[in-house]
PDB file of N, CA and C in Angstrom:
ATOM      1  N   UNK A   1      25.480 -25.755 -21.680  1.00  0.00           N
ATOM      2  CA  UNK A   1      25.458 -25.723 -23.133  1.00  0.00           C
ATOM      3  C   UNK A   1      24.586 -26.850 -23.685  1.00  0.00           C
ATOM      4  N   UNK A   2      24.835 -27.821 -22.973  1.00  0.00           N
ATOM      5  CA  UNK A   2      23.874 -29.059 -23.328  1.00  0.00           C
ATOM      6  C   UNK A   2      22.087 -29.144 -23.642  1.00  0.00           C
ATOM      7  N   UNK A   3      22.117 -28.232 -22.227  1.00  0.00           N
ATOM      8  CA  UNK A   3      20.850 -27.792 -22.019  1.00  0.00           C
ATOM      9  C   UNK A   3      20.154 -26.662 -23.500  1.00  0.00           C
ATOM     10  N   UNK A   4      20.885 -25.674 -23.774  1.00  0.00           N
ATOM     11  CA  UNK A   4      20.362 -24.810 -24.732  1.00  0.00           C
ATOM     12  C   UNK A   4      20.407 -25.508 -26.287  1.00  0.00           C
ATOM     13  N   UNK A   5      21.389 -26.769 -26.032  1.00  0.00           N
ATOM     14  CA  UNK A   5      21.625 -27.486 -27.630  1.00  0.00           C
ATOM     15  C   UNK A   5      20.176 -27.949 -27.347  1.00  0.00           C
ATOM     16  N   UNK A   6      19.891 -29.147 -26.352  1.00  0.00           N
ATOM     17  CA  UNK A   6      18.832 -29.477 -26.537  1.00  0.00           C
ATOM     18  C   UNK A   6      16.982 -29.089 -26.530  1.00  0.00           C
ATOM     19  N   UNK A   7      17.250 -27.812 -26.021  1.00  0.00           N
ATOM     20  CA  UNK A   7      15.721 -26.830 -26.236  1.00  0.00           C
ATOM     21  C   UNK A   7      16.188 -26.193 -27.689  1.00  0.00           C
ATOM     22  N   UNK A   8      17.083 -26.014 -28.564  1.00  0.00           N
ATOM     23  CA  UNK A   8      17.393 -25.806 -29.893  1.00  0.00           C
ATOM     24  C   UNK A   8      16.524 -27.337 -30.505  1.00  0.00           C
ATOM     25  N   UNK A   9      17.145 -28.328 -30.586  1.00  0.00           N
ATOM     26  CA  UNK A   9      17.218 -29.334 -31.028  1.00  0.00           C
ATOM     27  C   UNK A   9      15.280 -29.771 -31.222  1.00  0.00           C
ATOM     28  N   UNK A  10      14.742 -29.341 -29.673  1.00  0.00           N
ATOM     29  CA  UNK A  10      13.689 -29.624 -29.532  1.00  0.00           C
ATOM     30  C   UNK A  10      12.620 -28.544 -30.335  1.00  0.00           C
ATOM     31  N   UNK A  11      12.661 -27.731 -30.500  1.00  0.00           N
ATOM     32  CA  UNK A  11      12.666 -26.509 -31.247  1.00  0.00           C
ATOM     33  C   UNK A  11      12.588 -26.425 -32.569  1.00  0.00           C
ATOM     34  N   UNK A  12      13.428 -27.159 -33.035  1.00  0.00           N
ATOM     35  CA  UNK A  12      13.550 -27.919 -34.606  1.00  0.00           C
ATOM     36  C   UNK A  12      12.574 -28.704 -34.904  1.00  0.00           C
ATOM     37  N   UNK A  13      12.497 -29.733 -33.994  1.00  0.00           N
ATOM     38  CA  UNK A  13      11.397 -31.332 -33.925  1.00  0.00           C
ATOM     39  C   UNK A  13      10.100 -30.440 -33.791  1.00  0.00           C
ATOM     40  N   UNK A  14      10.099 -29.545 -32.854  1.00  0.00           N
ATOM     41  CA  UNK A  14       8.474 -28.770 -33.217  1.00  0.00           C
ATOM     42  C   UNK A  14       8.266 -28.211 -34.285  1.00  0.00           C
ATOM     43  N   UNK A  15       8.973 -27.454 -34.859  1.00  0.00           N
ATOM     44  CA  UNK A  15       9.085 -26.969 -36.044  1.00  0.00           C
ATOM     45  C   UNK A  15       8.547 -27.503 -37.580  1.00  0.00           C
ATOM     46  N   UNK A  16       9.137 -28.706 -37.080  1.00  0.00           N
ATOM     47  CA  UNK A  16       9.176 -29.638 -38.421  1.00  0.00           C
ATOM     48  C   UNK A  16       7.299 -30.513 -37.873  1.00  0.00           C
ATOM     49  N   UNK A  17       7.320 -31.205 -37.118  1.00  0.00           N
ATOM     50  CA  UNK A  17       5.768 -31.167 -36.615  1.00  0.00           C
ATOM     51  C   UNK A  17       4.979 -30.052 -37.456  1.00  0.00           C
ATOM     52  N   UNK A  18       5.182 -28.766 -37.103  1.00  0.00           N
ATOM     53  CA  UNK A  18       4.229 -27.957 -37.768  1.00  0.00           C
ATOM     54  C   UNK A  18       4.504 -28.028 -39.164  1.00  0.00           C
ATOM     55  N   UNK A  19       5.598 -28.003 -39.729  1.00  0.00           N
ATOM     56  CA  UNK A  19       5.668 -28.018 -40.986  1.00  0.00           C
ATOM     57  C   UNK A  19       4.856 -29.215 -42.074  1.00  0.00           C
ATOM     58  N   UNK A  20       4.644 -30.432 -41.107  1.00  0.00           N
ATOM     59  CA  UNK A  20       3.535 -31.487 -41.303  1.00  0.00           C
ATOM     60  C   UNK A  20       2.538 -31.451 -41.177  1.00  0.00           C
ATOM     61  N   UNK A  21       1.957 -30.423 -40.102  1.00  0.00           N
ATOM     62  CA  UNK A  21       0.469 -30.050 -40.125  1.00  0.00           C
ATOM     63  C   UNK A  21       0.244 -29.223 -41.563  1.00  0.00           C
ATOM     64  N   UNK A  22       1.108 -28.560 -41.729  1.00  0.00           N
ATOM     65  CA  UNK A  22       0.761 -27.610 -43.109  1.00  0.00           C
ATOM     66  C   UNK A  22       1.089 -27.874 -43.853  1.00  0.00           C
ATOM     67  N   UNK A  23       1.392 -28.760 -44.358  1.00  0.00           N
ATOM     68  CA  UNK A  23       1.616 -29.532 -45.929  1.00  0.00           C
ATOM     69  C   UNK A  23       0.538 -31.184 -45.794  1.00  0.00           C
ATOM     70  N   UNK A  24       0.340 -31.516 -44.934  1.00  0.00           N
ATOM     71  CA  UNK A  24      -0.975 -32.353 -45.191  1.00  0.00           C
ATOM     72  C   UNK A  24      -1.922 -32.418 -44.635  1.00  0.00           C
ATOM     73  N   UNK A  25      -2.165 -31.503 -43.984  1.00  0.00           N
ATOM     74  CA  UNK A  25      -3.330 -31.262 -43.547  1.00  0.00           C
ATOM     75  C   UNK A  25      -3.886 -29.723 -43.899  1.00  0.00           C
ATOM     76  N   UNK A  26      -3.036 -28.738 -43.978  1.00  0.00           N
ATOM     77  CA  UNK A  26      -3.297 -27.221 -44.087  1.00  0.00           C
ATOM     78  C   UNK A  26      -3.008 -26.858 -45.931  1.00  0.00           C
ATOM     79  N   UNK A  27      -2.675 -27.850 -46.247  1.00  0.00           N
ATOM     80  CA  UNK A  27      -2.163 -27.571 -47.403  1.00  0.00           C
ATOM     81  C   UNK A  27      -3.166 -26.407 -48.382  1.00  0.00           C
ATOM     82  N   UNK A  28      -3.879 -26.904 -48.614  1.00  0.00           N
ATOM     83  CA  UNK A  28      -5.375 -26.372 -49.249  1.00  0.00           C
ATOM     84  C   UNK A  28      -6.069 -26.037 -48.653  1.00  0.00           C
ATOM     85  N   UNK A  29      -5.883 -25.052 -47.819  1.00  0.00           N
ATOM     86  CA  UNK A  29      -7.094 -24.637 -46.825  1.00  0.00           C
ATOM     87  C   UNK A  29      -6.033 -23.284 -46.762  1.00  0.00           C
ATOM     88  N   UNK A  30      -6.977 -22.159 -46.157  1.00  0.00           N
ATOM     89  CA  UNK A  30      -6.580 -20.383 -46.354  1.00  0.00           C
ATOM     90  C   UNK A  30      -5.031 -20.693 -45.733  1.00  0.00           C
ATOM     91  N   UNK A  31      -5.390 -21.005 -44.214  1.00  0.00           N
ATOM     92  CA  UNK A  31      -3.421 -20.635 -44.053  1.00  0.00           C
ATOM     93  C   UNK A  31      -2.542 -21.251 -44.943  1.00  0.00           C
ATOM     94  N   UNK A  32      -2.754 -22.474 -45.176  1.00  0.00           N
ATOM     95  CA  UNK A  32      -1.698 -23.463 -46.147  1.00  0.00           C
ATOM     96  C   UNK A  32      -1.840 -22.570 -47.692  1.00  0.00           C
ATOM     97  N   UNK A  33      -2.321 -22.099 -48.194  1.00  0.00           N
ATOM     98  CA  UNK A  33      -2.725 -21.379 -49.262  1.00  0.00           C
ATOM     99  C   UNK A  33      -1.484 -19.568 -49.118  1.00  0.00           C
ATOM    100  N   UNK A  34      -2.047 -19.129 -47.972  1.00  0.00           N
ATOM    101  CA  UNK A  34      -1.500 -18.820 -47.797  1.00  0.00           C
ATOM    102  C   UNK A  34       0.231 -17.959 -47.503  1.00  0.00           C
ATOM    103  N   UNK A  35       0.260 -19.153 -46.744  1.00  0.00           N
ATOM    104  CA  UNK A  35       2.005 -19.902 -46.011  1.00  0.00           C
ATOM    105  C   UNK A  35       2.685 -19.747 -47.488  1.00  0.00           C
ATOM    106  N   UNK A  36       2.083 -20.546 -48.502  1.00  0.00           N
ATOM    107  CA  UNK A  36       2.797 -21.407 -49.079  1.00  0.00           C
ATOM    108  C   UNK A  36       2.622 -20.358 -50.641  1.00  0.00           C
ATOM    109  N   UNK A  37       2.243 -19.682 -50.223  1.00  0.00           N
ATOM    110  CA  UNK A  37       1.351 -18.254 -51.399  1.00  0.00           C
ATOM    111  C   UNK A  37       1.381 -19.152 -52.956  1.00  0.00           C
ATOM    112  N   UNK A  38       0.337 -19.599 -52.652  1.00  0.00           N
ATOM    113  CA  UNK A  38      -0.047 -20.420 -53.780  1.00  0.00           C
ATOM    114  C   UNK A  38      -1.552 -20.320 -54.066  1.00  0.00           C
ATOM    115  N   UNK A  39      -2.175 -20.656 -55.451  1.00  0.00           N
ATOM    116  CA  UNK A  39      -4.047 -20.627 -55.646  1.00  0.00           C
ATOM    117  C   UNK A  39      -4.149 -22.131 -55.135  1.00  0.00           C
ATOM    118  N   UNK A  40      -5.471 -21.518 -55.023  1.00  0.00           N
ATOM    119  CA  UNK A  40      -6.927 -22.798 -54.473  1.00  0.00           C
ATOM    120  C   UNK A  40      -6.280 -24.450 -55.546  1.00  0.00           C
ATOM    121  N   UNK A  41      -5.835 -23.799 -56.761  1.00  0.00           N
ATOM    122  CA  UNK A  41      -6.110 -24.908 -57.958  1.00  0.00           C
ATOM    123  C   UNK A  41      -4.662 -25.387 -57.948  1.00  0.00           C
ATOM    124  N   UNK A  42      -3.708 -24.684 -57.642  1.00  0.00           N
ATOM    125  CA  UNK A  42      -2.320 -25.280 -57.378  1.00  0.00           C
ATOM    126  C   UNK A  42      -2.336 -26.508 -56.309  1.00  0.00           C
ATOM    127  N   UNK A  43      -2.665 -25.899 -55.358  1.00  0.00           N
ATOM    128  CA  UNK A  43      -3.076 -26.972 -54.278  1.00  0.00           C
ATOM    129  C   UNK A  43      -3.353 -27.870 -54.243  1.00  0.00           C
ATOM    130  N   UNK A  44      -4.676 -27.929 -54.864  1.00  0.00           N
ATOM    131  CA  UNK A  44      -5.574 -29.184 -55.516  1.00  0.00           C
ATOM    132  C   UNK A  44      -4.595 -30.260 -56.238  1.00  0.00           C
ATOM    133  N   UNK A  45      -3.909 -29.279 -57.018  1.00  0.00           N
ATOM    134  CA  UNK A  45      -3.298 -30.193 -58.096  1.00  0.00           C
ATOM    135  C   UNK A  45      -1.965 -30.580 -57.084  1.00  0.00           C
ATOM    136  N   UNK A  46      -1.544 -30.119 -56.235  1.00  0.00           N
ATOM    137  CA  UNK A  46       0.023 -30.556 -55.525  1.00  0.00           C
ATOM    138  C   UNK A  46      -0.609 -31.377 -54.124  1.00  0.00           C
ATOM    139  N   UNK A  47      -1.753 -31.350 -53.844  1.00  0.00           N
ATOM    140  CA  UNK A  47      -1.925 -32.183 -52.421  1.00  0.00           C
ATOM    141  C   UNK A  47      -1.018 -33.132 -52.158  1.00  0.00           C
ATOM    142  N   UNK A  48      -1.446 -33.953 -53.109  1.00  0.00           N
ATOM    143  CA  UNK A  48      -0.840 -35.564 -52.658  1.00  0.00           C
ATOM    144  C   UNK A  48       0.855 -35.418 -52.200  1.00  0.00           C
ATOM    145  N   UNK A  49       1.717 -34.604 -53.588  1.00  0.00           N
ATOM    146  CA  UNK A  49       2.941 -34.350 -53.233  1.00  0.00           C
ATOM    147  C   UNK A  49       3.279 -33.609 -52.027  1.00  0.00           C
ATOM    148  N   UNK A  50       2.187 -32.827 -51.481  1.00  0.00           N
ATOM    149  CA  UNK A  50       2.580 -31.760 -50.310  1.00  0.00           C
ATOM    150  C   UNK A  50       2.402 -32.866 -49.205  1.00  0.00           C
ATOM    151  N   UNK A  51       1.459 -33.820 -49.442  1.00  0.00           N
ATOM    152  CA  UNK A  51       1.488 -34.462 -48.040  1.00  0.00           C
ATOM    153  C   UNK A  51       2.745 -35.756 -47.955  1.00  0.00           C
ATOM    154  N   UNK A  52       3.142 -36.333 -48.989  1.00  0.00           N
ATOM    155  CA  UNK A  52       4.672 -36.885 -48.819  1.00  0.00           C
ATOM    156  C   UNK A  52       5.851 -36.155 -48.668  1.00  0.00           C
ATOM    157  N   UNK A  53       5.816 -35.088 -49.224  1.00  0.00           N
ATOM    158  CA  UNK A  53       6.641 -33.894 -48.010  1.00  0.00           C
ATOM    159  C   UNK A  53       6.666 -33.596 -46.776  1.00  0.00           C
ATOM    160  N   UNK A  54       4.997 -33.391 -46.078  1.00  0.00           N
ATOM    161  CA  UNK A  54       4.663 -33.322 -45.059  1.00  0.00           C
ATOM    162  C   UNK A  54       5.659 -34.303 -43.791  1.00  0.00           C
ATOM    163  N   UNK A  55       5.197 -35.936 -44.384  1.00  0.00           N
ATOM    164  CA  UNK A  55       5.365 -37.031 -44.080  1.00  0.00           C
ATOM    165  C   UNK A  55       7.103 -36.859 -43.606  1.00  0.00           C
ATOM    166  N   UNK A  56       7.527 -36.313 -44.724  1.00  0.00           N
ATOM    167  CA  UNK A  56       9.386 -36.661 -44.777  1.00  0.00           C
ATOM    168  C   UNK A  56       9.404 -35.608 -43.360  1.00  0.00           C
ATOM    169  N   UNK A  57       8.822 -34.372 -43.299  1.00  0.00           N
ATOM    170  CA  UNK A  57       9.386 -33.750 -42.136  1.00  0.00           C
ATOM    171  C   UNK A  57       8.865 -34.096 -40.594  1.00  0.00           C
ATOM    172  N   UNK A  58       7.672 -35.182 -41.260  1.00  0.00           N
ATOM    173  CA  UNK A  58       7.494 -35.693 -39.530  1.00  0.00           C
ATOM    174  C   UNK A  58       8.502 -36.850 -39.223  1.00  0.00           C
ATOM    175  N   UNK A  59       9.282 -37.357 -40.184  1.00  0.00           N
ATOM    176  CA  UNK A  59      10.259 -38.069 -39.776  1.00  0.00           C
ATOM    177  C   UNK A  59      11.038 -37.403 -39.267  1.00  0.00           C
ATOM    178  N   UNK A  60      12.043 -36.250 -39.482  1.00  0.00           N
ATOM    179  CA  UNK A  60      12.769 -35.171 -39.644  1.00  0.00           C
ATOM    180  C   UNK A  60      12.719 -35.080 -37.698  1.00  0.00           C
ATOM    181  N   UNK A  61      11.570 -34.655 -37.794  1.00  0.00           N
ATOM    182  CA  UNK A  61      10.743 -34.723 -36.260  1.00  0.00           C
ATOM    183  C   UNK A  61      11.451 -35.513 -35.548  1.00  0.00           C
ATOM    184  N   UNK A  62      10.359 -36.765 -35.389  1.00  0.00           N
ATOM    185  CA  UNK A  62      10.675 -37.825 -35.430  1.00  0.00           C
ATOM    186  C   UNK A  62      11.842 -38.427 -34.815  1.00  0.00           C
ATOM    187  N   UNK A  63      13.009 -38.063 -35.594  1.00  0.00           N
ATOM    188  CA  UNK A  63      14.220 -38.618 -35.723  1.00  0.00           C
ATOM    189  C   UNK A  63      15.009 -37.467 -34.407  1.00  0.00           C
ATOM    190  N   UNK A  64      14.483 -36.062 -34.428  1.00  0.00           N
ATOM    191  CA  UNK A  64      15.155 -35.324 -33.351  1.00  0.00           C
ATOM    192  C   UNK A  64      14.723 -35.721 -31.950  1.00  0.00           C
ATOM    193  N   UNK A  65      13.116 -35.773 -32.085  1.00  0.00           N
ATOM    194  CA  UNK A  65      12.594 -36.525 -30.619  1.00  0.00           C
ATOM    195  C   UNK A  65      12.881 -37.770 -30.245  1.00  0.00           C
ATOM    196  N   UNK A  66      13.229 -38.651 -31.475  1.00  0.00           N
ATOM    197  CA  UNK A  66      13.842 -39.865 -30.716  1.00  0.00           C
ATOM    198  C   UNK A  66      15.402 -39.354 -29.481  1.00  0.00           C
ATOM    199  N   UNK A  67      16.201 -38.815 -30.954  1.00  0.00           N
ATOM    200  CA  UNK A  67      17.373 -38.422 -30.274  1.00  0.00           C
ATOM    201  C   UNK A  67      17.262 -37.486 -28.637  1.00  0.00           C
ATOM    202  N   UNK A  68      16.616 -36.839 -28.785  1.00  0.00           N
ATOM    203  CA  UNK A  68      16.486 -36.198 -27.207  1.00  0.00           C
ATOM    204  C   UNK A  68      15.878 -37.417 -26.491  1.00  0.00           C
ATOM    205  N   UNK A  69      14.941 -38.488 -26.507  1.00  0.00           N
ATOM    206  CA  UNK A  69      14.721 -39.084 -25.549  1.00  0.00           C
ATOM    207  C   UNK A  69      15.540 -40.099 -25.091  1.00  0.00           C
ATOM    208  N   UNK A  70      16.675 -40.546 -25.922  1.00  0.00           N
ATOM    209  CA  UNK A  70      18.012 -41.169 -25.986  1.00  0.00           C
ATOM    210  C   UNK A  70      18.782 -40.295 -24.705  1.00  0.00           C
ATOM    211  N   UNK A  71      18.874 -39.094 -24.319  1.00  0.00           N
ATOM    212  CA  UNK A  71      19.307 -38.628 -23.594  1.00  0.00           C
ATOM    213  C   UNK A  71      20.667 -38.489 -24.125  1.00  0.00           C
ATOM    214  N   UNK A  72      21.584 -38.328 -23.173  1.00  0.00           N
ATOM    215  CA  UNK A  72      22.909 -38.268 -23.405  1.00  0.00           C
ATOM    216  C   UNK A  72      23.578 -38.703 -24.366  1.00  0.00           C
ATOM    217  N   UNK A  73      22.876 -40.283 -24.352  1.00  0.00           N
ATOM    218  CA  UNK A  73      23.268 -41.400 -26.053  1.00  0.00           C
ATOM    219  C   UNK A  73      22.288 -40.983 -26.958  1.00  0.00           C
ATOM    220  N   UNK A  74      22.153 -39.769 -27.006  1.00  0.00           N
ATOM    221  CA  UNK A  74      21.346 -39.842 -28.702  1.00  0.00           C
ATOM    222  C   UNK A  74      21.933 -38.756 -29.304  1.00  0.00           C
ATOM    223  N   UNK A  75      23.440 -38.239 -28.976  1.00  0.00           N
ATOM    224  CA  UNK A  75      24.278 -36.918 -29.235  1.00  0.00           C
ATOM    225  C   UNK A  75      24.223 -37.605 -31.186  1.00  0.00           C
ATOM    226  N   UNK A  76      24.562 -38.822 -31.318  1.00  0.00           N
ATOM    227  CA  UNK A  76      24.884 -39.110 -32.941  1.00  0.00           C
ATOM    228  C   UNK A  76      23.442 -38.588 -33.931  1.00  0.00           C
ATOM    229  N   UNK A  77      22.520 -39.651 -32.876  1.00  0.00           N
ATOM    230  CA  UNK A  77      21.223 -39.485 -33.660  1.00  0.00           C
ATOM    231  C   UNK A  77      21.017 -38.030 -33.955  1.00  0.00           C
ATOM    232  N   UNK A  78      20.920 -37.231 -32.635  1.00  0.00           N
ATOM    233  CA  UNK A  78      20.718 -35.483 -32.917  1.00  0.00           C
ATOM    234  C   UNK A  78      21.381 -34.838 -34.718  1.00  0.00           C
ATOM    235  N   UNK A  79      22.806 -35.527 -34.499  1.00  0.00           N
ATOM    236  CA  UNK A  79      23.749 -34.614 -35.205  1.00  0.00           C
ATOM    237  C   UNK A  79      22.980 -35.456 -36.499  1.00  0.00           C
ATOM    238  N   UNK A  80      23.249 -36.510 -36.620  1.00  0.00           N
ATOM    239  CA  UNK A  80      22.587 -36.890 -38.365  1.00  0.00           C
ATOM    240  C   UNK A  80      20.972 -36.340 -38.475  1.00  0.00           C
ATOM    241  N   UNK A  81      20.100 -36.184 -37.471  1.00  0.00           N
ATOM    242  CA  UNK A  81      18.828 -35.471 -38.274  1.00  0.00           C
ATOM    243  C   UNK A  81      19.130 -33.826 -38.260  1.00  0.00           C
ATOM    244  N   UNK A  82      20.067 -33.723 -37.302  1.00  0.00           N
ATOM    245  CA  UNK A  82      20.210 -32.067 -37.795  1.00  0.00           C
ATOM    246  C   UNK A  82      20.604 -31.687 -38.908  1.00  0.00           C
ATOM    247  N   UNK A  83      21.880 -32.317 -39.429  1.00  0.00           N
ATOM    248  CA  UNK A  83      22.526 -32.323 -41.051  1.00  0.00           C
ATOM    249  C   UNK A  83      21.490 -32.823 -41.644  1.00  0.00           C
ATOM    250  N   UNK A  84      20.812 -33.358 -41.584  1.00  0.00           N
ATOM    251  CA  UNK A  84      19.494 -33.786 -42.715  1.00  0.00           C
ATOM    252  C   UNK A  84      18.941 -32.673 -42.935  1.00  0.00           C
ATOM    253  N   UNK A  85      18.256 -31.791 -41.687  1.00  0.00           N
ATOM    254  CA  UNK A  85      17.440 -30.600 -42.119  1.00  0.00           C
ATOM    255  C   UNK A  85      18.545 -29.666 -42.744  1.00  0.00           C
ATOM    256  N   UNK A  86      19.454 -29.683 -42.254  1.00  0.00           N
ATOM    257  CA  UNK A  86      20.255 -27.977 -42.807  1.00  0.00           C
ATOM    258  C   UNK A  86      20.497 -28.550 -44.805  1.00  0.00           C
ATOM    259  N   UNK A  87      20.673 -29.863 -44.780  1.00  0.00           N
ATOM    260  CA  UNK A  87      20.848 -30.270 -46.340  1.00  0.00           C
ATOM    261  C   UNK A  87      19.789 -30.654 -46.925  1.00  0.00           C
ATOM    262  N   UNK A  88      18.415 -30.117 -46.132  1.00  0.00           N
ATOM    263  CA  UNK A  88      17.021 -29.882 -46.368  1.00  0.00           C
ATOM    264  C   UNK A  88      16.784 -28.574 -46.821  1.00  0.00           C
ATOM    265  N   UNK A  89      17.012 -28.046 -46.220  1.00  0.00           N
ATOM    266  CA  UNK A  89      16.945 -26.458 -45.899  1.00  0.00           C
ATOM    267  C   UNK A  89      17.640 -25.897 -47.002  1.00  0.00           C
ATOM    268  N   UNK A  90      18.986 -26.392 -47.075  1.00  0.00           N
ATOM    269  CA  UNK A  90      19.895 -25.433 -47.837  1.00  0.00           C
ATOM    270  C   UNK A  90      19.196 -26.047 -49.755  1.00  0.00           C
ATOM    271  N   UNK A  91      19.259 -26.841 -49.901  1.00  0.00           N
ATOM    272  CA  UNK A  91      18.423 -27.327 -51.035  1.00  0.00           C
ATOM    273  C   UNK A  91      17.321 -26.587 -50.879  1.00  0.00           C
ATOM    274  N   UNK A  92      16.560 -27.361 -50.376  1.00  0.00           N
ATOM    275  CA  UNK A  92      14.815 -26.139 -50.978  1.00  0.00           C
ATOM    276  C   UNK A  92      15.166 -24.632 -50.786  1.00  0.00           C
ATOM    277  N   UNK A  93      16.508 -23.769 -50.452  1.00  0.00           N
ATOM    278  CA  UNK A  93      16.641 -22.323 -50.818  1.00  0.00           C
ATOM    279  C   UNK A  93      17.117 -22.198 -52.086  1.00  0.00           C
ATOM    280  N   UNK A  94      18.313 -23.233 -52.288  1.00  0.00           N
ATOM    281  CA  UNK A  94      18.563 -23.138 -53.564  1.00  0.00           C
ATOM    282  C   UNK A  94      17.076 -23.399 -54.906  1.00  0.00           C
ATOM    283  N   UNK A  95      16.268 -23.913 -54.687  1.00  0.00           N
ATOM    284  CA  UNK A  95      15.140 -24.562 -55.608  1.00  0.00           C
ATOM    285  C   UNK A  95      13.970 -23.857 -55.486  1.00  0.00           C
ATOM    286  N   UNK A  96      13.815 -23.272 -54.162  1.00  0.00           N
ATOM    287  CA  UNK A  96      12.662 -23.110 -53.858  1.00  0.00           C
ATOM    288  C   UNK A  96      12.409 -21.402 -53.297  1.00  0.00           C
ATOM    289  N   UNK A  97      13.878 -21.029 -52.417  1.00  0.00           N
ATOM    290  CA  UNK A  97      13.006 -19.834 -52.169  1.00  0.00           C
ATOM    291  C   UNK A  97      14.415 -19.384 -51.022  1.00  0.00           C
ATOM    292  N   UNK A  98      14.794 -18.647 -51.055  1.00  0.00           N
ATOM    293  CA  UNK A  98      16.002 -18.171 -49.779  1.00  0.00           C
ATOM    294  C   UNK A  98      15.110 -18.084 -48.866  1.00  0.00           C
ATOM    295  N   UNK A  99      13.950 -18.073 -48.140  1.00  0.00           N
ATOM    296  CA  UNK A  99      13.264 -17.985 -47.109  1.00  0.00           C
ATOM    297  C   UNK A  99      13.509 -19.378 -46.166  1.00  0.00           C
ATOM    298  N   UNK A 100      13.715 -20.504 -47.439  1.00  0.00           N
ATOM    299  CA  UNK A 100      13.802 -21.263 -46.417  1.00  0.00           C
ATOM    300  C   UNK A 100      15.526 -21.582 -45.713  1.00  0.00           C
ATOM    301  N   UNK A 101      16.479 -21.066 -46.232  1.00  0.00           N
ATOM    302  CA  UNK A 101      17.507 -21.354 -45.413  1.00  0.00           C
ATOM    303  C   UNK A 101      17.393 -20.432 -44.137  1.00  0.00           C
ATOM    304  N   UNK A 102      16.758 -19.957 -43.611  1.00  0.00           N
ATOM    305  CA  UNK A 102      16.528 -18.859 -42.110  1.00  0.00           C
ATOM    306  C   UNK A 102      15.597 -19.991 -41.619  1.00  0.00           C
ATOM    307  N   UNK A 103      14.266 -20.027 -42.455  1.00  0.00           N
ATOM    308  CA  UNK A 103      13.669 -20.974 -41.237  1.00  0.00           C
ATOM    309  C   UNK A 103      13.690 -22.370 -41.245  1.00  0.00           C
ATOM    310  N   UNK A 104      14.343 -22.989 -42.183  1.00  0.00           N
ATOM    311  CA  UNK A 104      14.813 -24.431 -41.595  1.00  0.00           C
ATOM    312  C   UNK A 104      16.220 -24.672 -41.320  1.00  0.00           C
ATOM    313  N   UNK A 105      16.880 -23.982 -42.342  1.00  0.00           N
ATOM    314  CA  UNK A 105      18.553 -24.163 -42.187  1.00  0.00           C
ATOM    315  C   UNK A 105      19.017 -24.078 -41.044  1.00  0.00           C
ATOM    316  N   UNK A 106      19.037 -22.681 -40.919  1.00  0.00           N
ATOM    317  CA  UNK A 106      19.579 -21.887 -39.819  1.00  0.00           C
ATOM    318  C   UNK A 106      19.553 -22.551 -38.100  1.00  0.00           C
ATOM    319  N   UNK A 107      17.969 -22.565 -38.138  1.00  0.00           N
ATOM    320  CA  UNK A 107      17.693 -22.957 -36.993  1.00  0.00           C
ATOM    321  C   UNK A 107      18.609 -25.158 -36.955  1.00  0.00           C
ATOM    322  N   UNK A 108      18.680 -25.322 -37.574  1.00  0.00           N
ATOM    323  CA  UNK A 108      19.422 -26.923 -37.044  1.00  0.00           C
ATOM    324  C   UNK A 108      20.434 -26.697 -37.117  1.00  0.00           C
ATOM    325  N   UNK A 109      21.323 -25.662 -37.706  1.00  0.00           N
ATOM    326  CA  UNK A 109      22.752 -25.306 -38.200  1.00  0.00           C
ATOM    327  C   UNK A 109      22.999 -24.695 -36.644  1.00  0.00           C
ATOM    328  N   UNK A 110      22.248 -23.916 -36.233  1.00  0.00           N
ATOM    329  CA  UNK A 110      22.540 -23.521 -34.972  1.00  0.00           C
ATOM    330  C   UNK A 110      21.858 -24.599 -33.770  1.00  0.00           C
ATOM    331  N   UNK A 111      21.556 -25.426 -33.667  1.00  0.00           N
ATOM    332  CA  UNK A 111      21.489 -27.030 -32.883  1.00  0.00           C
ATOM    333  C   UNK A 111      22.515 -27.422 -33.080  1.00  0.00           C
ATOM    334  N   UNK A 112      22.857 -27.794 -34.333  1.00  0.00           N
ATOM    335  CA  UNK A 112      24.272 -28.397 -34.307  1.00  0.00           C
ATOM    336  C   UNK A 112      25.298 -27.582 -33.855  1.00  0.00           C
ATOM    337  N   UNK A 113      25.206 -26.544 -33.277  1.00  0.00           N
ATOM    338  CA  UNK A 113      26.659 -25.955 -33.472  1.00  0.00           C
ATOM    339  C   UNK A 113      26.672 -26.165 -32.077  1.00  0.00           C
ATOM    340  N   UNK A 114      25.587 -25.713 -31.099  1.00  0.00           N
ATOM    341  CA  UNK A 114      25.219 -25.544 -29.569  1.00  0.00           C
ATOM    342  C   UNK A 114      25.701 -27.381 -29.370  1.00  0.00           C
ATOM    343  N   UNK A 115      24.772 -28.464 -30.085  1.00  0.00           N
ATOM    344  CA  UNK A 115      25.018 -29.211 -29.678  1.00  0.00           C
ATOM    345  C   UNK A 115      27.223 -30.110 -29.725  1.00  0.00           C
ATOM    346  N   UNK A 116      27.260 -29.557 -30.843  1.00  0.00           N
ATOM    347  CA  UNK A 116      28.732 -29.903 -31.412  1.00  0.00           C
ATOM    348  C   UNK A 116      29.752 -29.135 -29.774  1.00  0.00           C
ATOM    349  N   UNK A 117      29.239 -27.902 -29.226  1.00  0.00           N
ATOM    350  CA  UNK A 117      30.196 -27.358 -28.544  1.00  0.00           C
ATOM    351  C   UNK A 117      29.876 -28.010 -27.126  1.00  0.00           C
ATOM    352  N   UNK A 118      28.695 -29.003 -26.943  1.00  0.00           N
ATOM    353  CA  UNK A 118      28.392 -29.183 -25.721  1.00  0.00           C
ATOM    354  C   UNK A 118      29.551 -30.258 -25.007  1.00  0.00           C
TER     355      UNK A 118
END
């Protein structure tokens, strides 16, 4: 069980990685345009904010890859950046869009649960 919490867990931390490539770096460019189904001129005008968003989810990251390289002792660290994303997640659905409680919520809600039963 340990094992599937932590390819969940790791799974998340990639996740959120990409979610940093595309908010400061992809932001304004076709896929980030895209992704994010927004115009050329929205973009322009939201960069700066998309890339301190960006930023918050490479911590997000960050904070899960520390915890897996903690090994065994990083079960706390795991569980507080996982509740970060799902009270990430569940906020920007409420504000932003029900799309995102499936692809950020869900997926740490189910880390935590794998990891909680390990």
């Amino acid at each position: 069980m340990r094992l599937a919490a932590d390819v969940v867990v790791a799974l998340v931390a990639l996740l959120h990685v990409w979610f940093l490539v595309l908010e400061m770096f992809l932001w304004d460019k076709p896929l980030g345009l895209k992704t994010f189904r927004q115009t050329a001129e929205h973009a322009a005008i939201s960069k700066t904010l998309a890339a301190n968003q960006g930023l918050y989810n490479g911590f997000l990251a960050a904070g899960l890859l520390w915890g897996l390289w903690l090994g065994s002792a990083g079960g706390s660290v795991k569980v507080f950046f996982l509740l970060c994303v799902v009270v990430a997640g569940v906020y920007g659905a409420a504000t932003v869009g029900r799309k995102i409680l499936f692809v950020q919520a869900l997926p740490a809600a189910l880390g935590l649960a794998l990891l909680l039963a390990a």
